[in-house]
N, C-alpha and C. Protein backbone atom coordinates (compact mmCIF):
# COMPACT_ATOMS: atom_id res chain seq x y z
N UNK A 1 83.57 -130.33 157.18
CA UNK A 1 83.81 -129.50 158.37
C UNK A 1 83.17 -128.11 158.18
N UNK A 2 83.19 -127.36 157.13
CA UNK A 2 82.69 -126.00 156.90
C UNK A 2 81.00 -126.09 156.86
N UNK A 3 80.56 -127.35 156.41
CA UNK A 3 78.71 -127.44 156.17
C UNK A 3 78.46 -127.44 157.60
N UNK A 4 79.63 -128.05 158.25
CA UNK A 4 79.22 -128.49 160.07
C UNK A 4 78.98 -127.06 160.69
N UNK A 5 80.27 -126.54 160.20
CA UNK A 5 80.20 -125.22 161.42
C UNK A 5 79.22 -124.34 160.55
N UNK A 6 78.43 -124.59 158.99
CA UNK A 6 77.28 -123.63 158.67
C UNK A 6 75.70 -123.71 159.50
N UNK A 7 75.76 -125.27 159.51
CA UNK A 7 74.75 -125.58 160.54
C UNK A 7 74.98 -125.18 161.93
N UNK A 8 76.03 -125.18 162.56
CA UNK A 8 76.54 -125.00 164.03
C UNK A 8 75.33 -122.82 163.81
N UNK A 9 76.07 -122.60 163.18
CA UNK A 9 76.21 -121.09 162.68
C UNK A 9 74.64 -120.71 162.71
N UNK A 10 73.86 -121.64 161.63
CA UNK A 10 72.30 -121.52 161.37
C UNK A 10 71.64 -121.72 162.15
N UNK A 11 72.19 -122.57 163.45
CA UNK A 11 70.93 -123.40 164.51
C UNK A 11 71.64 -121.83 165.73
N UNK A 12 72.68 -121.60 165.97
CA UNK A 12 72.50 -120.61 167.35
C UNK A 12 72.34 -119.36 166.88
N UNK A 13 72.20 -119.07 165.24
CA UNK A 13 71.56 -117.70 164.93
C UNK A 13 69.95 -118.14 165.49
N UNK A 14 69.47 -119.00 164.89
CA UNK A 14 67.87 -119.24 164.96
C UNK A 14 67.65 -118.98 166.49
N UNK A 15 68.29 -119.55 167.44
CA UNK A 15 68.10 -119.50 168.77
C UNK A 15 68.37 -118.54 169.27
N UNK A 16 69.68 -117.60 169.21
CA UNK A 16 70.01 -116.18 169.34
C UNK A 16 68.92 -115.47 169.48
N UNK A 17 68.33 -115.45 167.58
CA UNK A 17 67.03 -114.54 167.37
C UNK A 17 65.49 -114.70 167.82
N UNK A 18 65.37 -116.09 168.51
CA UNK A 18 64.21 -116.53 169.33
C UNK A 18 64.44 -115.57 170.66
N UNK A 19 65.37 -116.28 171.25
CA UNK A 19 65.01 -115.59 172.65
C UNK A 19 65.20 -114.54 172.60
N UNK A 20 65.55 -113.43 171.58
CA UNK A 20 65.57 -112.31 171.91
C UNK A 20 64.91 -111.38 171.36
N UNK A 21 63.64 -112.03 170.83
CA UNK A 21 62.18 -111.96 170.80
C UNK A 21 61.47 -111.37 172.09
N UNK A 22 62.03 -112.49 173.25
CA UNK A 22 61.33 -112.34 174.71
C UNK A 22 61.86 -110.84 175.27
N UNK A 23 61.73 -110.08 176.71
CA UNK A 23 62.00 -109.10 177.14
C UNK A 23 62.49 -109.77 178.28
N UNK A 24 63.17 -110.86 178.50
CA UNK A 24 63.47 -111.12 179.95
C UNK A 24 63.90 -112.40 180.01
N UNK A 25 64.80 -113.58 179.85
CA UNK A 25 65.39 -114.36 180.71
C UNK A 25 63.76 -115.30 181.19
N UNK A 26 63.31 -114.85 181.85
CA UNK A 26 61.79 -114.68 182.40
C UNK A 26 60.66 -115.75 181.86
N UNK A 27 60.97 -114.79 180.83
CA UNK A 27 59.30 -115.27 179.99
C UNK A 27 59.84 -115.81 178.70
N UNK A 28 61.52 -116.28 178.90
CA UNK A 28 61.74 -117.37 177.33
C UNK A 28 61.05 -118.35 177.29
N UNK A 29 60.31 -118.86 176.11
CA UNK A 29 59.36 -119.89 175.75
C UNK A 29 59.97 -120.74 174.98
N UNK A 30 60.89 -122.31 175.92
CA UNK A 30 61.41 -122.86 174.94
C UNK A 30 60.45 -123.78 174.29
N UNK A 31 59.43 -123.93 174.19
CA UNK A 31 58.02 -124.97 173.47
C UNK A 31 58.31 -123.75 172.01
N UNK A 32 58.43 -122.59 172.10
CA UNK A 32 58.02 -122.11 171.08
C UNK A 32 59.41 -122.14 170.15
N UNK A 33 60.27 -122.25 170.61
CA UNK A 33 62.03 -121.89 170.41
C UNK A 33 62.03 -123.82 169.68
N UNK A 34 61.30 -124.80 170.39
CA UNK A 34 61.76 -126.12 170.10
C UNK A 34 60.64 -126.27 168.99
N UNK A 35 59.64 -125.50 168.35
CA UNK A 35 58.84 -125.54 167.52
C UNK A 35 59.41 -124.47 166.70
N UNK A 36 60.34 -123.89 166.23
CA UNK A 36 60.55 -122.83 165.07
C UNK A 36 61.65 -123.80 164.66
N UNK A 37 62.53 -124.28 165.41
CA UNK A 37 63.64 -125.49 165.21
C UNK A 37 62.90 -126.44 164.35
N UNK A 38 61.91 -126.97 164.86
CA UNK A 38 61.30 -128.27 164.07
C UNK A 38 61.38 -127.97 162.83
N UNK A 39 60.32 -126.60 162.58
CA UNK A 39 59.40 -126.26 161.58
C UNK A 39 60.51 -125.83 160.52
N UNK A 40 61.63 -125.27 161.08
CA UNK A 40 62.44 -124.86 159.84
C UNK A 40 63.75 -125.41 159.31
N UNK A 41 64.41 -126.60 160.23
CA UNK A 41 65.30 -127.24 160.79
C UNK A 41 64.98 -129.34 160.36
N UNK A 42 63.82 -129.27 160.81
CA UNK A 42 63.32 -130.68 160.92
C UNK A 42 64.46 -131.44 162.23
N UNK A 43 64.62 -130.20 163.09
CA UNK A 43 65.94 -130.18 164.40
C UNK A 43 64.99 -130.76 165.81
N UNK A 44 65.35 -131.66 166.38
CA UNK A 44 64.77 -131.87 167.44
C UNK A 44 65.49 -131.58 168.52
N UNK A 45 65.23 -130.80 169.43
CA UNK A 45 66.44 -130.57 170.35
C UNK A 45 65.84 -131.34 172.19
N UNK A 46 66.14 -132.05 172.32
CA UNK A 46 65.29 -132.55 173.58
C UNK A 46 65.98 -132.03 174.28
N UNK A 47 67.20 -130.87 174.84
CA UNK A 47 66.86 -130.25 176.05
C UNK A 47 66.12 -128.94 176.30
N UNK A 48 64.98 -128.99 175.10
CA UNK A 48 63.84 -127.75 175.47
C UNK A 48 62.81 -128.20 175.78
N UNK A 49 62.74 -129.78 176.51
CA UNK A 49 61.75 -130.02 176.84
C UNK A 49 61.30 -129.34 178.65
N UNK A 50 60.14 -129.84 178.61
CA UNK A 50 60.16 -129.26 179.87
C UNK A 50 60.81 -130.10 181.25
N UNK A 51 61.12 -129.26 181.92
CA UNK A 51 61.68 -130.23 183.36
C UNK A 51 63.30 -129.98 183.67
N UNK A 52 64.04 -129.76 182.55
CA UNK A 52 65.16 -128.95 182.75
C UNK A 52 65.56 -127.98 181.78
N UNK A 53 64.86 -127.16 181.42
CA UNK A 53 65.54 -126.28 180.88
C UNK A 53 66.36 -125.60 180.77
N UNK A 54 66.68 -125.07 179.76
CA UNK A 54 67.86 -123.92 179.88
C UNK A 54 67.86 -122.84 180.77
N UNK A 55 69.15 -122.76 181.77
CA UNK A 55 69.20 -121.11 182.20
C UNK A 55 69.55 -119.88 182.15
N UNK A 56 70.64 -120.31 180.86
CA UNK A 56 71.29 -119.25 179.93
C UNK A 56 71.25 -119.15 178.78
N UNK A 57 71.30 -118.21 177.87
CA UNK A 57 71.32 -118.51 176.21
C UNK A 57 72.45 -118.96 176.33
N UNK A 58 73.78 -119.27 176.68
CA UNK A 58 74.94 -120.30 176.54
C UNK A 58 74.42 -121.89 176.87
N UNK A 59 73.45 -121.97 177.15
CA UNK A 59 73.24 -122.98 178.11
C UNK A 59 72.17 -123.69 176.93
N UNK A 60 71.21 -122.52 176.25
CA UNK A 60 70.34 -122.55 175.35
C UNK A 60 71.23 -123.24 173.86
N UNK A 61 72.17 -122.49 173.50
CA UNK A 61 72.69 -122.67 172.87
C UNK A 61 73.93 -123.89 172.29
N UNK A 62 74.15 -124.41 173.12
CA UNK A 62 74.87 -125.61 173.27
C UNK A 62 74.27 -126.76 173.30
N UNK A 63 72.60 -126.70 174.09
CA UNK A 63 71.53 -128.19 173.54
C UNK A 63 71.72 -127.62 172.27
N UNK A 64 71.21 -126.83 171.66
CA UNK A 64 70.78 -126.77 170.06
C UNK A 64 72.11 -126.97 169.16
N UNK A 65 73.69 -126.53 169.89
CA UNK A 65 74.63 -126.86 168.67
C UNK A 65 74.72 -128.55 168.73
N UNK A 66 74.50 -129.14 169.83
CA UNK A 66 74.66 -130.27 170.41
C UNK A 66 73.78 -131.09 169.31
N UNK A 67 72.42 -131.03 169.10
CA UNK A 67 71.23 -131.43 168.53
C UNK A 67 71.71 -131.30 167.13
N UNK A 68 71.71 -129.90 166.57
CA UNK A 68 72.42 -129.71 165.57
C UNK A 68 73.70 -130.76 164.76
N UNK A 69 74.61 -130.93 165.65
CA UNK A 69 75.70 -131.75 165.06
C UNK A 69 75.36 -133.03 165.02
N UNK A 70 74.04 -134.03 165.86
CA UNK A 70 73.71 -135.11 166.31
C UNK A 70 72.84 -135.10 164.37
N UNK A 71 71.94 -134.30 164.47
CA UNK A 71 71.80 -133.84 163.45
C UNK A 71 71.62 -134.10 161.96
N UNK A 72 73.11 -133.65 161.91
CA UNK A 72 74.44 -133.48 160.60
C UNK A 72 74.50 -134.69 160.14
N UNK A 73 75.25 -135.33 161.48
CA UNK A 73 76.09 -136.51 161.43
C UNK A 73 75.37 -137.40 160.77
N UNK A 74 73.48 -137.49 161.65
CA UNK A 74 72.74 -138.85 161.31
C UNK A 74 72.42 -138.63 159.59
N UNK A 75 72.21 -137.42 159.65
CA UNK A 75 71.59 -137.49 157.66
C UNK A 75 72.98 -137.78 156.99
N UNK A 76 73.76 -137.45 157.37
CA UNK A 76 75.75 -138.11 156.85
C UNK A 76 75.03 -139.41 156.64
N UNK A 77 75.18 -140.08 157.49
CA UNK A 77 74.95 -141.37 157.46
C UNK A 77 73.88 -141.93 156.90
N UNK A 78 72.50 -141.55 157.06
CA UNK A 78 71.47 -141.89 156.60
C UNK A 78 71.58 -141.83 154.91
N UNK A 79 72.46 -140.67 154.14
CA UNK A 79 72.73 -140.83 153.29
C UNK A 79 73.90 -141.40 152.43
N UNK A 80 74.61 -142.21 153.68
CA UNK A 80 75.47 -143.40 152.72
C UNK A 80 76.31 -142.67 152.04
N UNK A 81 76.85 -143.48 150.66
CA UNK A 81 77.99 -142.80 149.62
C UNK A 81 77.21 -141.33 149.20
N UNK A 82 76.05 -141.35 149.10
CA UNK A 82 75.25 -140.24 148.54
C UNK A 82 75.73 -138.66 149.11
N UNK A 83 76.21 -138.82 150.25
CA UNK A 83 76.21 -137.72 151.90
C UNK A 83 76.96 -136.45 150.78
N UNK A 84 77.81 -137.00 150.60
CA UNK A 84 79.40 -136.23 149.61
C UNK A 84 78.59 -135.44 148.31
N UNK A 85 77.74 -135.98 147.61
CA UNK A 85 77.10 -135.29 146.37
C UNK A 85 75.99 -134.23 146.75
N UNK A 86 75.39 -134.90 147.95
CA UNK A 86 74.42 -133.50 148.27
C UNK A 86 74.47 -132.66 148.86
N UNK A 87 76.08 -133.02 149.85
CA UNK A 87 76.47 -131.81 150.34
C UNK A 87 76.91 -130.87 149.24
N UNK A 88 77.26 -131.45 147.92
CA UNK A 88 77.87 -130.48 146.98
C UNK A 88 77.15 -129.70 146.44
N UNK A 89 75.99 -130.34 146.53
CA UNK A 89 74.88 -129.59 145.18
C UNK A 89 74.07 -128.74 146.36
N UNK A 90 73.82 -128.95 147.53
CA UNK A 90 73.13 -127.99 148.30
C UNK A 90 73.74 -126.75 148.26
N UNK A 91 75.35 -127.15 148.52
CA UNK A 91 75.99 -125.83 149.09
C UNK A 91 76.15 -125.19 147.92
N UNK A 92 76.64 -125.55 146.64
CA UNK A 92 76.82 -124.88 145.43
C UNK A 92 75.45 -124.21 144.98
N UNK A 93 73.93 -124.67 145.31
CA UNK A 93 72.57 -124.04 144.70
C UNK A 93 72.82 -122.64 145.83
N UNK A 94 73.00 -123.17 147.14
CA UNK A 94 72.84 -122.05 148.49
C UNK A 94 73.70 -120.80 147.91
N UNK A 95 75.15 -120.84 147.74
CA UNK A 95 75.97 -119.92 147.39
C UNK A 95 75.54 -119.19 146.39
N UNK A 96 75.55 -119.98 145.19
CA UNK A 96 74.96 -119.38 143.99
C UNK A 96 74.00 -118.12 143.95
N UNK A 97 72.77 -118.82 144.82
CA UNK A 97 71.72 -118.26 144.51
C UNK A 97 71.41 -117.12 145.43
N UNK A 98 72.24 -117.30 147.03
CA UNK A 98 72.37 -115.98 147.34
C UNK A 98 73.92 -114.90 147.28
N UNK A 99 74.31 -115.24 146.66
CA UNK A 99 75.35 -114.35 146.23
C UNK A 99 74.98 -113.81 144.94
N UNK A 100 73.85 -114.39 144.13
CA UNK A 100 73.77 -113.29 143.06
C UNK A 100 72.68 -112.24 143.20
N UNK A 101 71.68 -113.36 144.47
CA UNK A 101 70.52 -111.82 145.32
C UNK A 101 71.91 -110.96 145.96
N UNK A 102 72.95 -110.89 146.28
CA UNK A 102 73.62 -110.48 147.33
C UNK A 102 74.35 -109.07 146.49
N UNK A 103 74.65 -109.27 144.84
CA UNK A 103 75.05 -108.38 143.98
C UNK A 103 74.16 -107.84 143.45
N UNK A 104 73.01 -108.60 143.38
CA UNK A 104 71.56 -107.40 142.90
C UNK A 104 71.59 -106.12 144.08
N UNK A 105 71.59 -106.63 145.07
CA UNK A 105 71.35 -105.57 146.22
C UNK A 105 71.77 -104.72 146.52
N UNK A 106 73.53 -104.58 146.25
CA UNK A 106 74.75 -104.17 146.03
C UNK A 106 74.61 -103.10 144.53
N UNK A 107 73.83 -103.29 143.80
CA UNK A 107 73.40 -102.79 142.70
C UNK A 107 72.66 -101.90 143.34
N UNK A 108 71.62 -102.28 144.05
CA UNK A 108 70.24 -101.53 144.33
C UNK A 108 71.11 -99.87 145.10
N UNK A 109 71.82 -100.65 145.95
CA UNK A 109 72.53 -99.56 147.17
C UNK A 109 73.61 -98.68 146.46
N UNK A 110 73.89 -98.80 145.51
CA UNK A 110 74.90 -97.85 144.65
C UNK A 110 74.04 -96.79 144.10
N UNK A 111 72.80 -97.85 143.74
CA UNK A 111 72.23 -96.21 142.67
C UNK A 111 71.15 -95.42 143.72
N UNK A 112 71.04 -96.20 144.84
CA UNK A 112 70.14 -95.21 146.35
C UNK A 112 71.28 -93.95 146.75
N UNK A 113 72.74 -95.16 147.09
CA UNK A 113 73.37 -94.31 147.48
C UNK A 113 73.60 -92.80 147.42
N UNK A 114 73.74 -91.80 146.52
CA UNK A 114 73.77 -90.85 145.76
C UNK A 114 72.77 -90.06 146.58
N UNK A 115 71.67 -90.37 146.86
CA UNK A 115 70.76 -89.48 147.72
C UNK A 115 71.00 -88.90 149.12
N UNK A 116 72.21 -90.48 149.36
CA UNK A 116 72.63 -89.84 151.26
C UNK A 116 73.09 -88.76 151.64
N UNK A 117 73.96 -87.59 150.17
CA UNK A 117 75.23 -86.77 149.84
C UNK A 117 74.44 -85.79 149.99
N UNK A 118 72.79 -85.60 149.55
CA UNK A 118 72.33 -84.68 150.15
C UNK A 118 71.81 -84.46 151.67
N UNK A 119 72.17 -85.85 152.02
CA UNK A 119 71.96 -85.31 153.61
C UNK A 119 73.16 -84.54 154.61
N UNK A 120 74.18 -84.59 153.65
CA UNK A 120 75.59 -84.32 154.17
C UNK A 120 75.85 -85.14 154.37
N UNK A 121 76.13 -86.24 154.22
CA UNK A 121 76.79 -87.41 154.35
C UNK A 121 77.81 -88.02 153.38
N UNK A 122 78.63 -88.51 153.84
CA UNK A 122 79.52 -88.75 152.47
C UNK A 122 79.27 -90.14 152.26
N UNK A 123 79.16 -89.86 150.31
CA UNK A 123 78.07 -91.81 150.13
C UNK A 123 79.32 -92.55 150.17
N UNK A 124 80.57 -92.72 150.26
CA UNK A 124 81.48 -93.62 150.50
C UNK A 124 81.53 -94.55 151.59
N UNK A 125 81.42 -93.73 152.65
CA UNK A 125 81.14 -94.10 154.19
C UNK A 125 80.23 -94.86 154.31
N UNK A 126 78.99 -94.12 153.77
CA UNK A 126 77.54 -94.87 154.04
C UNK A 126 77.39 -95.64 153.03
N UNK A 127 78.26 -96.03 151.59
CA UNK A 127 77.77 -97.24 150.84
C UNK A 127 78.95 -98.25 151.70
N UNK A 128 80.03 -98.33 152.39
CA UNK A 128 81.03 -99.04 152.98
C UNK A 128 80.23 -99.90 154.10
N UNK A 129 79.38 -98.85 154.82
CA UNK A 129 79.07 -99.12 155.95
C UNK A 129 78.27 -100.28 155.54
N UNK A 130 76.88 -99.58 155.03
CA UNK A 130 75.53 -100.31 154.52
C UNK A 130 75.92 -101.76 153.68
N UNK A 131 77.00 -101.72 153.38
CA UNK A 131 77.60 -103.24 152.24
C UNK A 131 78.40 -103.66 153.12
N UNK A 132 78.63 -103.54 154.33
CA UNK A 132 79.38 -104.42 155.31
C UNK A 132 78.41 -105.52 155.93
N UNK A 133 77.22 -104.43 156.31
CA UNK A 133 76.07 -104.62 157.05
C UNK A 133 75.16 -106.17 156.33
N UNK A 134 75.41 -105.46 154.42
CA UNK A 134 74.73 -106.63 153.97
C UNK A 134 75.58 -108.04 153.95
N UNK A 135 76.50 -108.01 154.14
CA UNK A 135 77.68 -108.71 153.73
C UNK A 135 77.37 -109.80 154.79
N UNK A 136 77.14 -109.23 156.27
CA UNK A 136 76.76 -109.95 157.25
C UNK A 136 75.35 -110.57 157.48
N UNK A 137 74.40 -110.00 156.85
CA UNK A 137 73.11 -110.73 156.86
C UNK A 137 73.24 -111.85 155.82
N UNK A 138 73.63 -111.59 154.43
CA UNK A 138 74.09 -112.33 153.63
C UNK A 138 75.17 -113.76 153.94
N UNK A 139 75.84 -113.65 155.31
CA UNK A 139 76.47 -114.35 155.60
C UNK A 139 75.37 -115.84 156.84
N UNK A 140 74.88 -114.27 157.40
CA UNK A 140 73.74 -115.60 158.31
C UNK A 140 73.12 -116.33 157.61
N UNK A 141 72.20 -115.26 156.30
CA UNK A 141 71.56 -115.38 155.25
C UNK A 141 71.44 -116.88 154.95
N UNK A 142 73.15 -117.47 154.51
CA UNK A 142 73.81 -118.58 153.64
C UNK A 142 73.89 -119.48 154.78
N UNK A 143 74.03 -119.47 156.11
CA UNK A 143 73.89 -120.40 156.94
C UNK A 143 72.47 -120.76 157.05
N UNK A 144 71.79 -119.83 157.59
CA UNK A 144 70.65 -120.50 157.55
C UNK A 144 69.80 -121.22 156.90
N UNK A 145 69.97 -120.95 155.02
CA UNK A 145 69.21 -121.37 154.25
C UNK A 145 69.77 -122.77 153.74
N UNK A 146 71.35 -122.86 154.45
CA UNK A 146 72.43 -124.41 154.13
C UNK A 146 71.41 -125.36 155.01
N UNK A 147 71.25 -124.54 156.20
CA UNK A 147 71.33 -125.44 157.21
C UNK A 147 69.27 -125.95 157.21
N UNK A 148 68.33 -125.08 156.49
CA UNK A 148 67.54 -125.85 156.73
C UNK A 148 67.12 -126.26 155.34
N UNK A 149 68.06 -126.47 154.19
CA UNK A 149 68.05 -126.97 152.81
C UNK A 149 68.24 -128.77 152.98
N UNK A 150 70.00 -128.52 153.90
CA UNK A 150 70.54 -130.39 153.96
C UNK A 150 69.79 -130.87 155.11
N UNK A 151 69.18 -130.14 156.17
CA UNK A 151 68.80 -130.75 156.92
C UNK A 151 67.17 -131.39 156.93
N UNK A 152 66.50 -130.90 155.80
CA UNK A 152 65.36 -131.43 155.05
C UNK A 152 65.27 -132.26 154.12
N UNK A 153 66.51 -132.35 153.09
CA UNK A 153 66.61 -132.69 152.20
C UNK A 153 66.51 -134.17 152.38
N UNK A 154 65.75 -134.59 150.89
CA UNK A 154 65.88 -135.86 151.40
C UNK A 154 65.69 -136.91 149.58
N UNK A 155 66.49 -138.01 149.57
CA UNK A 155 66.79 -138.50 148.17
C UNK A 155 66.10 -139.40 148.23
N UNK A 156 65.16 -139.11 146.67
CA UNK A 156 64.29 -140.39 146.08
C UNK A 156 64.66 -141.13 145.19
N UNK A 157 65.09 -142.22 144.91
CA UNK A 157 65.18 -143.27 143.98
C UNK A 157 64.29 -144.03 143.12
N UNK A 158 64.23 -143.41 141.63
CA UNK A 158 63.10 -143.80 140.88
C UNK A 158 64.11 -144.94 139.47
N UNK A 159 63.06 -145.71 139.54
CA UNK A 159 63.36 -146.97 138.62
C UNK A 159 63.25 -146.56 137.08
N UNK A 160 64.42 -146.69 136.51
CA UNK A 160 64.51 -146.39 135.45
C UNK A 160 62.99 -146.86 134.22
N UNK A 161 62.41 -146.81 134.07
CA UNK A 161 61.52 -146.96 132.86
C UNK A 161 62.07 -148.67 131.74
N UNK A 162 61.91 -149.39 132.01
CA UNK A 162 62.36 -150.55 131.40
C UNK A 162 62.43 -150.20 129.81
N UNK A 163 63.06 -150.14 128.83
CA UNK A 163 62.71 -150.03 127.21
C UNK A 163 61.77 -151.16 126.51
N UNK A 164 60.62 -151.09 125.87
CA UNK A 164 60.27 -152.35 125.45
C UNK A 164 61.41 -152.84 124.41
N UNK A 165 61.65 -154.14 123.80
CA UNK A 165 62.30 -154.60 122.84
C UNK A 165 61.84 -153.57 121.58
N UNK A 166 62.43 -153.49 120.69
CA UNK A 166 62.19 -152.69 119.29
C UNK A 166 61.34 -153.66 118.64
């Protein structure tokens, strides 16, 4: 349930941050919105085809959670007993590896910090603020990189090497 709602999370950030690329409702380009999905997702969303499109980013957003969970489910399945182990090892490499970029950074902003105090600023405030801020990119961060890790991923089965007799 939590990998579901990381993908749910990763596919309407991606779409969020597409259309609001555009300046207008107007001139959203879902060919280009159903090609950043592909390319980073391996997500097919068929209501960005042409002929009915979306008329709202709610509207936008619900083909893609829709697609998204259709998704999930099929690589669940496509991967059999397997589904359970690679959800483990994706999400445990994903966490890992950005939560320890996530304390490097956190590092970086402590020893910047110190410079803000000469602007008059108090660095408490502005290291609170600025580590909230990362806390939340770091959070899309981990969705997005879940969601186009399992949703690419894909298991090869290689034949053990026979031993000759001794």
């Amino acid at each position: 349930a939590e990998a579901q709602k990381m993908i749910e999370k990763g596919v309407a950030k991606r779409v969020e941050n597409m259309l609001g690329e555009f300046d207008s409702p107007e001139e959203w380009d879902f060919a280009l919105v159903r090609q950043d999905l592909l390319m980073h997702y391996m997500l097919a969303v068929p209501g960005f085809e042409d002929g009915v499109l979306p008329g709202s980013e709610d509207e936008a957003n619900q083909r893609a959670l829709e697609a998204g969970r259709k998704a999930f489910n099929d690589k669940l399945l496509s991967l059999g007993e397997f589904s359970g182990q690679l959800l483990a090892i994706v999400m445990l490499h994903v966490l890992d590896e950005k939560w320890k970029d996530h304390l490097y950074d956190l590092d970086q902003l402590r020893n910047a910090i110190g410079y803000r105090s000469w602007g008059q600023k108090d660095p408490l405030i502005e290291y609170k603020h600025e580590a909230y801020n990362m806390f939340v990119d770091l959070m899309d961060d981990i969705h997005n990189t879940f969601t186009e890790r399992f949703l690419r991923a894909q298991i090869t089965f290689e034949e053990r090497p026979t031993q000759p007799p001794p």
